[in-house]
Protein backbone atom coordinates (compact mmCIF):
# COMPACT_ATOMS: atom_id res chain seq x y z
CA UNK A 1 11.24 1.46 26.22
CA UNK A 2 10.44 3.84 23.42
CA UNK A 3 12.95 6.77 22.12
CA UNK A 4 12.49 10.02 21.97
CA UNK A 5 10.74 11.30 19.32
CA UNK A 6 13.70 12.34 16.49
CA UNK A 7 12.85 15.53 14.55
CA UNK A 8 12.60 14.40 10.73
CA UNK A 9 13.58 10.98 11.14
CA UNK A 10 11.66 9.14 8.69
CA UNK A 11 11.12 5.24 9.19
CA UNK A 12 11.37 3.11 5.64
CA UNK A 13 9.12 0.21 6.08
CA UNK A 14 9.31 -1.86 3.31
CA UNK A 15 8.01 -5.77 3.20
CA UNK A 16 9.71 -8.41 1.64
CA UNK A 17 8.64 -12.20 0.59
CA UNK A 18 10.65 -13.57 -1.93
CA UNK A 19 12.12 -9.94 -3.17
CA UNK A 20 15.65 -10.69 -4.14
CA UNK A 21 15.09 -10.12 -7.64
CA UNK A 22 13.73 -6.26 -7.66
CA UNK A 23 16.43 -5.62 -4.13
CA UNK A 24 19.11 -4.15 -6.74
CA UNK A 25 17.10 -1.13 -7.98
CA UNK A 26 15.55 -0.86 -4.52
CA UNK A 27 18.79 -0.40 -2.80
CA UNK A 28 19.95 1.77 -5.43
CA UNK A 29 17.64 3.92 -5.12
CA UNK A 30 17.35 4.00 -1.06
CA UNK A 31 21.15 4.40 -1.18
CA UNK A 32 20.95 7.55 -3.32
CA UNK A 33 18.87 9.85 -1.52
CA UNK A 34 20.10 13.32 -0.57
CA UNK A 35 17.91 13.47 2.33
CA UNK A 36 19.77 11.13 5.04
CA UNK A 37 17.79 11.04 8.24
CA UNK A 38 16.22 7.72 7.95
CA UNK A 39 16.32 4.37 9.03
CA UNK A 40 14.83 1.31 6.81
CA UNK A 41 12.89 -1.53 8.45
CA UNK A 42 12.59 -4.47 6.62
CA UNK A 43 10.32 -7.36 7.53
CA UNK A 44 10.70 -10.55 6.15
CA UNK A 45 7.23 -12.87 5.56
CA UNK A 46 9.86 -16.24 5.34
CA UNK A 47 11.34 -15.90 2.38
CA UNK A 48 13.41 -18.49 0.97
CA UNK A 49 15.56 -16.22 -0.75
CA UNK A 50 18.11 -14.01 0.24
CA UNK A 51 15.86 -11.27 0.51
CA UNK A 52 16.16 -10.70 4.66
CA UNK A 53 20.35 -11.27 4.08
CA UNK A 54 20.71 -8.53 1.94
CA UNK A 55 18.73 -6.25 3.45
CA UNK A 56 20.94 -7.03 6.59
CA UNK A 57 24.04 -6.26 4.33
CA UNK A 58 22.69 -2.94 3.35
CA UNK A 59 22.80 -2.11 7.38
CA UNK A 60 18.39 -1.89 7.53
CA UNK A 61 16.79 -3.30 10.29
CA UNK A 62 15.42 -6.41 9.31
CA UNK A 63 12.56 -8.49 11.10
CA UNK A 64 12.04 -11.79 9.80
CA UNK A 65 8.87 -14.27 10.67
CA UNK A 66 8.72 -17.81 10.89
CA UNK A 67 5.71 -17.66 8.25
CA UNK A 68 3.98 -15.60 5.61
CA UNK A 69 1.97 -12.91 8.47
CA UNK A 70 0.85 -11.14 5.41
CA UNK A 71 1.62 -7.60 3.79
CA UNK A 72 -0.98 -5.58 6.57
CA UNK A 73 0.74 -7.41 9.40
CA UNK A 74 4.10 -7.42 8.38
CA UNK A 75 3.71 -2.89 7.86
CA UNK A 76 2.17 -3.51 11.68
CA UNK A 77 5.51 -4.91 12.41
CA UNK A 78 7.83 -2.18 10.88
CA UNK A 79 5.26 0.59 11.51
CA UNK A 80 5.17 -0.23 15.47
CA UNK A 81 8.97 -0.33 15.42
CA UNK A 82 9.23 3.20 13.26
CA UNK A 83 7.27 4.57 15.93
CA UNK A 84 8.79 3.04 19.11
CA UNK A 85 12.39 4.38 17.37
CA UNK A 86 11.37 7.45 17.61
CA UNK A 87 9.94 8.24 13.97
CA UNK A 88 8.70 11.04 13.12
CA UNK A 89 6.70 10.31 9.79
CA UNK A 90 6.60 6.73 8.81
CA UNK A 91 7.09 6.21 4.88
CA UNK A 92 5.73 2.64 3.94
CA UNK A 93 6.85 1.34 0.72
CA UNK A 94 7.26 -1.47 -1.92
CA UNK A 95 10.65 -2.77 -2.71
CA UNK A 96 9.09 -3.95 -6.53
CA UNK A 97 10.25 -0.15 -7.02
CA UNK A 98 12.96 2.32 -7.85
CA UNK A 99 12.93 6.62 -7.68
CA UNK A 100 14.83 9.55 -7.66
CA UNK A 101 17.59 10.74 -4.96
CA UNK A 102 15.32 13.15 -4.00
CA UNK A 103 12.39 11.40 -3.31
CA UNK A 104 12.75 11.40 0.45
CA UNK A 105 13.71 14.91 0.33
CA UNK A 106 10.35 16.13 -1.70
CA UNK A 107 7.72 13.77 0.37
CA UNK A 108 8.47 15.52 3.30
CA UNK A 109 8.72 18.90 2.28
CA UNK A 110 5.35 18.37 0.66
CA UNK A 111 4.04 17.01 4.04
CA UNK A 112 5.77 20.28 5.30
CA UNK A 113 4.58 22.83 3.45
CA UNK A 114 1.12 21.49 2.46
CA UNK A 115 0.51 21.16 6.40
CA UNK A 116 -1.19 17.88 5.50
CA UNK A 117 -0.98 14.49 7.23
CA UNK A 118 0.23 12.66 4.36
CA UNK A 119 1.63 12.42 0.86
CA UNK A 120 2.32 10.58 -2.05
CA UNK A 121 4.43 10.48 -5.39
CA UNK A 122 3.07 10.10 -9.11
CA UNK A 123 3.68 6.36 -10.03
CA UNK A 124 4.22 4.95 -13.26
CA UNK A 125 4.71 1.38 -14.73
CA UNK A 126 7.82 0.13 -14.61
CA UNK A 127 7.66 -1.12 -17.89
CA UNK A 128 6.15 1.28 -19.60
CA UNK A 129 8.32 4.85 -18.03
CA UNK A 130 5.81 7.15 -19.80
CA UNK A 131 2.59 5.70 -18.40
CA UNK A 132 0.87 6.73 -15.17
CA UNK A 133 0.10 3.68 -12.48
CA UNK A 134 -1.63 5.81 -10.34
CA UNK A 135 -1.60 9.76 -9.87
CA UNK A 136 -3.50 9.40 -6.64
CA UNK A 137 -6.97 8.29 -6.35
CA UNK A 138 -10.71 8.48 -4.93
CA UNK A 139 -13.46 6.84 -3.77
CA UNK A 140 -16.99 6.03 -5.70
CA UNK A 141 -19.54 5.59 -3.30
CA UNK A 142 -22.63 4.54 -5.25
CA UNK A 143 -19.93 1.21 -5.97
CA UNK A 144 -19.71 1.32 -2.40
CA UNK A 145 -16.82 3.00 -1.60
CA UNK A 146 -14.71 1.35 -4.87
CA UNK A 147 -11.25 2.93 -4.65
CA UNK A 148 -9.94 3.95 -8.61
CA UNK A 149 -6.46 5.45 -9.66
CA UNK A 150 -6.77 8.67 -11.15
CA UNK A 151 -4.96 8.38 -15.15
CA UNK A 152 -4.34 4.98 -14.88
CA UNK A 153 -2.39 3.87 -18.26
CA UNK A 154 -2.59 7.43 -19.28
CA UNK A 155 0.95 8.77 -20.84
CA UNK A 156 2.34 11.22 -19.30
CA UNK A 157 2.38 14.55 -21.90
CA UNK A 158 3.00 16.98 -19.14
CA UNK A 159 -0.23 17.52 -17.55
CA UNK A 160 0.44 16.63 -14.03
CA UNK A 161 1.73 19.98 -12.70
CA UNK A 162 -0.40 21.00 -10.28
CA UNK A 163 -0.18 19.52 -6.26
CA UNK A 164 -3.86 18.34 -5.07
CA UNK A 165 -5.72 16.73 -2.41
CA UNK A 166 -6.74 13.36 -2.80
CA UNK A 167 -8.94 10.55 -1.12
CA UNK A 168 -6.72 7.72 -1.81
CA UNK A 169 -3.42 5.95 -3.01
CA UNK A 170 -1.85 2.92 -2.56
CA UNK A 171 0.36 2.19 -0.25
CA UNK A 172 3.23 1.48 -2.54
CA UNK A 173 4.64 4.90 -1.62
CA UNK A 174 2.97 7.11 1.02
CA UNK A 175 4.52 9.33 3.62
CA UNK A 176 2.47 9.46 6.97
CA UNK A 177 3.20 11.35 10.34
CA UNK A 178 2.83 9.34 13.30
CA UNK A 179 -0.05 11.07 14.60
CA UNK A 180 -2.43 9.31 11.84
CA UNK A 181 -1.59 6.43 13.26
CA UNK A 182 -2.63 7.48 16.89
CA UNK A 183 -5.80 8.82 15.14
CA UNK A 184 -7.29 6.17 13.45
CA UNK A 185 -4.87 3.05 14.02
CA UNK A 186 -2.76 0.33 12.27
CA UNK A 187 -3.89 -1.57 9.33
CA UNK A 188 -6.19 -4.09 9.35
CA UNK A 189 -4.32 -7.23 9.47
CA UNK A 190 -8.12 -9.64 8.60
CA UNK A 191 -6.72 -8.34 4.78
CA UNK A 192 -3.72 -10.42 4.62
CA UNK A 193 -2.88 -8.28 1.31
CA UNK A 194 -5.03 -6.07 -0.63
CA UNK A 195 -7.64 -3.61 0.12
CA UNK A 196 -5.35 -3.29 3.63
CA UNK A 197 -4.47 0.32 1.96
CA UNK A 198 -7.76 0.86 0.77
CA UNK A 199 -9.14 0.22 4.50
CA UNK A 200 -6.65 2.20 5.66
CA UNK A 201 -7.34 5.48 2.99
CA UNK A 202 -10.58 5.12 3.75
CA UNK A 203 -10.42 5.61 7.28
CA UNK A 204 -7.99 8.77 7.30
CA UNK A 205 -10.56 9.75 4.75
CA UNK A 206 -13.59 9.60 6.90
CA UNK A 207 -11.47 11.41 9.77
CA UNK A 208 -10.63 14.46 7.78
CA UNK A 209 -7.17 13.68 7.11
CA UNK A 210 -5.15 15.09 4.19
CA UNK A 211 -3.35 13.02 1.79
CA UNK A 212 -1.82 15.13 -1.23
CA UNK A 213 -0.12 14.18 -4.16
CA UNK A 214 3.43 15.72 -5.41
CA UNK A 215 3.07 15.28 -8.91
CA UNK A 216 6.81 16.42 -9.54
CA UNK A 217 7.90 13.34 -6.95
CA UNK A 218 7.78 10.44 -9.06
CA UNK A 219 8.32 6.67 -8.88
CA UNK A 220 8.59 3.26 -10.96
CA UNK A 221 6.48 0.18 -10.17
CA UNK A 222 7.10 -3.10 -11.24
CA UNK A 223 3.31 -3.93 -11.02
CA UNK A 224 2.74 -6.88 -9.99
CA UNK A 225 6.11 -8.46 -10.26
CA UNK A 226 5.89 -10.36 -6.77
CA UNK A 227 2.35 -11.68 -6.94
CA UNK A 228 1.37 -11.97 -10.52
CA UNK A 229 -1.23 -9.50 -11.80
CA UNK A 230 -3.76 -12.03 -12.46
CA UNK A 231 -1.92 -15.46 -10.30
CA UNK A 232 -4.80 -17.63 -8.52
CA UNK A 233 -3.13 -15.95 -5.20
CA UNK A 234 -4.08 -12.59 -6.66
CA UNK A 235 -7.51 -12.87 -7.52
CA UNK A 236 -8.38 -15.31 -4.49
CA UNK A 237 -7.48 -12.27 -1.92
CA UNK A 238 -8.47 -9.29 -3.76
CA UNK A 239 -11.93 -11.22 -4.48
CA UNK A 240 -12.40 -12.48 -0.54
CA UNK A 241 -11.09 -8.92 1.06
CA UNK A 242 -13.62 -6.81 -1.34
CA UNK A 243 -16.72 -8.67 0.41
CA UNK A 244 -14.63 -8.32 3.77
CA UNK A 245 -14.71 -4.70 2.91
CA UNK A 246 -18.35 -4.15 1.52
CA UNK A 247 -19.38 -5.41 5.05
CA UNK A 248 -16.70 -3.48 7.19
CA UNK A 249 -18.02 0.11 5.66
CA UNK A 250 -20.93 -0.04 4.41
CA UNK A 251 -24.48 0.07 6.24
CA UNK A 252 -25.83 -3.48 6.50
CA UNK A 253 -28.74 -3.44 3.95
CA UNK A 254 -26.28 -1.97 1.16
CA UNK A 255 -23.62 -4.54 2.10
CA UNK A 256 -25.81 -7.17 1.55
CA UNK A 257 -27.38 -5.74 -2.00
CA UNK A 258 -23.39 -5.73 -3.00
CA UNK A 259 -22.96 -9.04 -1.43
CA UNK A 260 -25.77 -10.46 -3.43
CA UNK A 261 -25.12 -9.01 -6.71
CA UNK A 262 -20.95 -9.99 -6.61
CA UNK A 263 -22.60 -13.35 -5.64
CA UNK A 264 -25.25 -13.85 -8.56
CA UNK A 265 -22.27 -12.34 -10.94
CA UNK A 266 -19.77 -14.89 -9.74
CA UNK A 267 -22.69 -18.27 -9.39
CA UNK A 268 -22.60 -17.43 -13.19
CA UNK A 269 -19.48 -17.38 -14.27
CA UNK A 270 -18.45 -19.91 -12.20
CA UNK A 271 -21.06 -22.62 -14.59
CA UNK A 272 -18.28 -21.87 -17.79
CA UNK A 273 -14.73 -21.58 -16.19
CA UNK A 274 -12.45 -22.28 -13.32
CA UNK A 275 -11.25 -18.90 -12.35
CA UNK A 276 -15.51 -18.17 -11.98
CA UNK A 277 -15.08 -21.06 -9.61
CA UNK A 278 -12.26 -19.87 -7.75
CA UNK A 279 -14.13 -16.39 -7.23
CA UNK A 280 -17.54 -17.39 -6.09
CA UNK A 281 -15.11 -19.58 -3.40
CA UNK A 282 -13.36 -16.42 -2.64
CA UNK A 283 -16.42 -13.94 -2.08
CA UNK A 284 -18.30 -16.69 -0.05
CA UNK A 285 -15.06 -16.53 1.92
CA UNK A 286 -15.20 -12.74 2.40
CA UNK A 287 -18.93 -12.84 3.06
CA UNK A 288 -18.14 -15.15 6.30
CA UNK A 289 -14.98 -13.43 8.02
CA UNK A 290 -15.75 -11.95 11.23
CA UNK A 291 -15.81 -8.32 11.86
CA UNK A 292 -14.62 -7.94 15.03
């Protein structure tokens, strides 16, 4: 049976495969927040690490699978628990990360006082402190519905004062209340990983709901520390799930122009080199996966 719904509580769901080497900063950082009414659910895609143990030693509540479900499934997983614990506001989040103590503390007084449905920090590389990962994001339609970070790689002088409504971010660090889930559901689990929080954004998007980014709540990102920026893994799923995508939002006859072009692009390349290869493979793969 579900709790009662707790005023403020804030579920932490946070995914791990093969984490233990960025847990340190993560826990850290979780364990230094000034804002205390949370509870962290950790789900575990079979790591062989010690990832799942010590998230169980820092008293979270840990799930862990018998295989890799993937990072949309796995966020199912902690997000359904969240919410049958009585969550108010669900915050999903990498553990390739680190923050402030008051990170907690300024999401949801943001989501508060902004009376929006969601919100998100300013995120910065990890390795480079100064420069901007992502200050939220938008949409491009006429590259059917490409998402894009807004200053990506852009140092940060000082110009990011001012809160604002955006289309997108990633879901690296966004605070949601549990009503966006009842509104337009979980995430699409087809993804596996990537463009699952672009599917996502996109849908609270198209039903009017508000995400807004808190430029003075800030975060670190190891980019890519888990999956390799540019690993065969990598490009294999963020090549199939951008077809999946094309044909999930768009109307047919523009799917299928974008299908064709990506196509013709990647027949091309993949004549001179391997990776061309492995991407026309990928985006035939995409072009196939069912829809419902």
């Amino acid at each position: 049976m579900d709790s009662p719904l707790i005023p403020g509580r804030i579920g932490v769901v946070t995914v791990l495969f093969q984490s233990e080497p960025v847990l340190p900063e993560f826990f850290a950082s979780i364990a230094a927040q000034t804002y205390r009414n949370f509870t962290v659910f950790a789900i575990d895609n079979a790591s062989s690490d010690r990832s799942a143990a010590l998230c169980i030693e820092q008293g979270f509540t840990v799930f862990t699978n018998d295989d890799n479900r993937g990072v949309a499934a796995a966020n199912n997983q902690g997000i359904s628990a969240a919410l049958a614990a009585g969550c108010e506001y669900v915050l999903l989040l990498n553990n390739d990360v680190r923050f402030g103590a008051e990170l907690f503390l300024q999401l949801l007084d943001g989501l508060q006082t902004q009376h929006c449905q969601m919100t998100t920090p300013l995120m910065y590389f990890s390795d480079a402190p100064d420069a901007v990962w992502c200050a939220g994001g938008g949409f491009t339609p006429w590259l059917g519905e490409r998402p894009r970070h807004y200053s990506q790689g852009r140092r940060d002088t000082g110009q990011f004062q001012r809160i604002r409504r955006v289309a997108f971010t990633p879901t690296c660090c966004v605070l949601i209340h549990r009503d966006v889930f009842a509104r337009i559901g979980m995430m699409d689990e087809r993804y596996f990983v990537y463009w699952d929080d672009t599917d996502f954004m996109l849908r609270a998007r198209r039903a009017g709901l508000q995400l807004m980014l808190l430029p003075y709540a800030r975060l670190w990102h190891k980019v890519g520390a888990l999956t390799g920026r540019h690993s065969e893994f990598t490009l294999r799923y963020a090549t199939r799930n951008h077809a999946y995508y094309l044909r999930k939002h768009l109307p047919a006859p523009l799917a299928v122009a974008w299908l064709t072009v990506y196509a013709t692009v990647f027949a091309a390349a993949a004549l001179v080199s391997h990776r061309g290869r492995l991407k026309l493979r990928a985006w035939l793969e995409g072009a196939r996966m069912p829809l419902d």
